[in-house]
Protein backbone atom coordinates (compact mmCIF):
# COMPACT_ATOMS: atom_id res chain seq x y z
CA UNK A 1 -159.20 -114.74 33.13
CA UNK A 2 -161.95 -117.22 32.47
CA UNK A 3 -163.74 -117.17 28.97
CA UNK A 4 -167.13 -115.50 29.06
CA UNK A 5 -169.88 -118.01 28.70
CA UNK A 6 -172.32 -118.38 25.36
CA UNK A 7 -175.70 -116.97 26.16
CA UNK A 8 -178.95 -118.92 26.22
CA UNK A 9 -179.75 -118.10 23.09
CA UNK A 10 -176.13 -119.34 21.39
CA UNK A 11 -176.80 -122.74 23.41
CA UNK A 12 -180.28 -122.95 21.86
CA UNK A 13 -178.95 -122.88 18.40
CA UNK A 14 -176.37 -125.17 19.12
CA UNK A 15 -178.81 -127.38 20.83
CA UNK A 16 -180.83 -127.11 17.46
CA UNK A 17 -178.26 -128.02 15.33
CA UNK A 18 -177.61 -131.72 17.49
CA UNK A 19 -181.20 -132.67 16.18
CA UNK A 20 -182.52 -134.88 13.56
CA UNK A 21 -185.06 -133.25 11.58
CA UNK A 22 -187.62 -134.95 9.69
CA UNK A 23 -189.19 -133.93 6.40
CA UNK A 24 -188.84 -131.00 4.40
CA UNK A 25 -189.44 -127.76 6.28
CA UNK A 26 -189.44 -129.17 9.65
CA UNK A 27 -185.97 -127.71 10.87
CA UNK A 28 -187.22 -123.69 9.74
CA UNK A 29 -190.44 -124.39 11.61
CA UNK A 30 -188.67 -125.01 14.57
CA UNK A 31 -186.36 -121.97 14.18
CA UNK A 32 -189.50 -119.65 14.20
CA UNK A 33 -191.37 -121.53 17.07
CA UNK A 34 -188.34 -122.25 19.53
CA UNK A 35 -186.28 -119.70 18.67
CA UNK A 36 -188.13 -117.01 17.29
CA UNK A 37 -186.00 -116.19 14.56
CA UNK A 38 -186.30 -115.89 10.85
CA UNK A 39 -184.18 -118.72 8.97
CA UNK A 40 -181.64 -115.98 7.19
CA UNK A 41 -181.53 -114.71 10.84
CA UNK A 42 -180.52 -117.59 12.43
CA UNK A 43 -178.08 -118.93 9.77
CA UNK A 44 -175.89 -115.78 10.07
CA UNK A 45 -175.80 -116.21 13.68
CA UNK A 46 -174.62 -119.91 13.35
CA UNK A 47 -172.49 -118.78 10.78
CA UNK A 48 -170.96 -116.32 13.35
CA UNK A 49 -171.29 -119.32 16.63
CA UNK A 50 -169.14 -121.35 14.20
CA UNK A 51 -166.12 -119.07 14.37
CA UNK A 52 -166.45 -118.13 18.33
CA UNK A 53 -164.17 -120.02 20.32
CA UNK A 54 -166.29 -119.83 23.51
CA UNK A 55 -168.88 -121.99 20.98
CA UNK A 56 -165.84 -124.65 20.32
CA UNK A 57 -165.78 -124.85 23.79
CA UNK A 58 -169.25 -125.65 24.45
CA UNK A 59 -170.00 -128.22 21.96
CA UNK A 60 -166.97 -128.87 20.05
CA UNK A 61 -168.40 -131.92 17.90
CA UNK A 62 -171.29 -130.07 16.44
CA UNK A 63 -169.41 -127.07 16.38
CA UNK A 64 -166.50 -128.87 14.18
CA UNK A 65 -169.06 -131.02 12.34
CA UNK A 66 -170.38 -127.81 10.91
CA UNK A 67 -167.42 -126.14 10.27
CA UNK A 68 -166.50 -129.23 8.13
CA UNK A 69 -170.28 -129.17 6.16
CA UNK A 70 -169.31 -125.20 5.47
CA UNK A 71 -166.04 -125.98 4.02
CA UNK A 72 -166.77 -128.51 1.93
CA UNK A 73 -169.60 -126.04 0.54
CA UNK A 74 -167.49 -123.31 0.14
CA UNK A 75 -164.87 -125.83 -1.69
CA UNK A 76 -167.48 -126.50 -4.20
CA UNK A 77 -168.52 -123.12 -5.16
């Protein structure tokens, strides 16, 4: 059986993760406009993405790059 796909909006916050973000604030701004989330919102659904295979499988370099940024803050705490 094939894997089920991510939805749109799962690919969206991937997609959002792969950019550069200048200056302070910039990256929430375009969480509320493009996404329509609230920050908190959308960081517990990446949170979630980062553990869902079918996201792995989608972008697996932004998905392991941020699985390495979360471990190294978690090591520090």
């Amino acid at each position: 059986m094939e894997q089920e796909r991510l939805g749109r909006r799962e690919q969206d916050i991937l997609a959002l993760e792969r950019r550069v973000f200048a200056g302070p604030g910039a990256k929430e701004r375009a969480i509320r406009e493009e996404l329509g989330l609230a920050p908190v919102r959308y960081y517990q659904l990446l949170n979630a993405l980062l553990d869902d295979p079918r996201a792995l499988a989608h972008d697996p370099v932004t998905v392991n790059r941020l699985r390495r940024v979360r471990e190294r803050r978690r090591a520090e705490r």
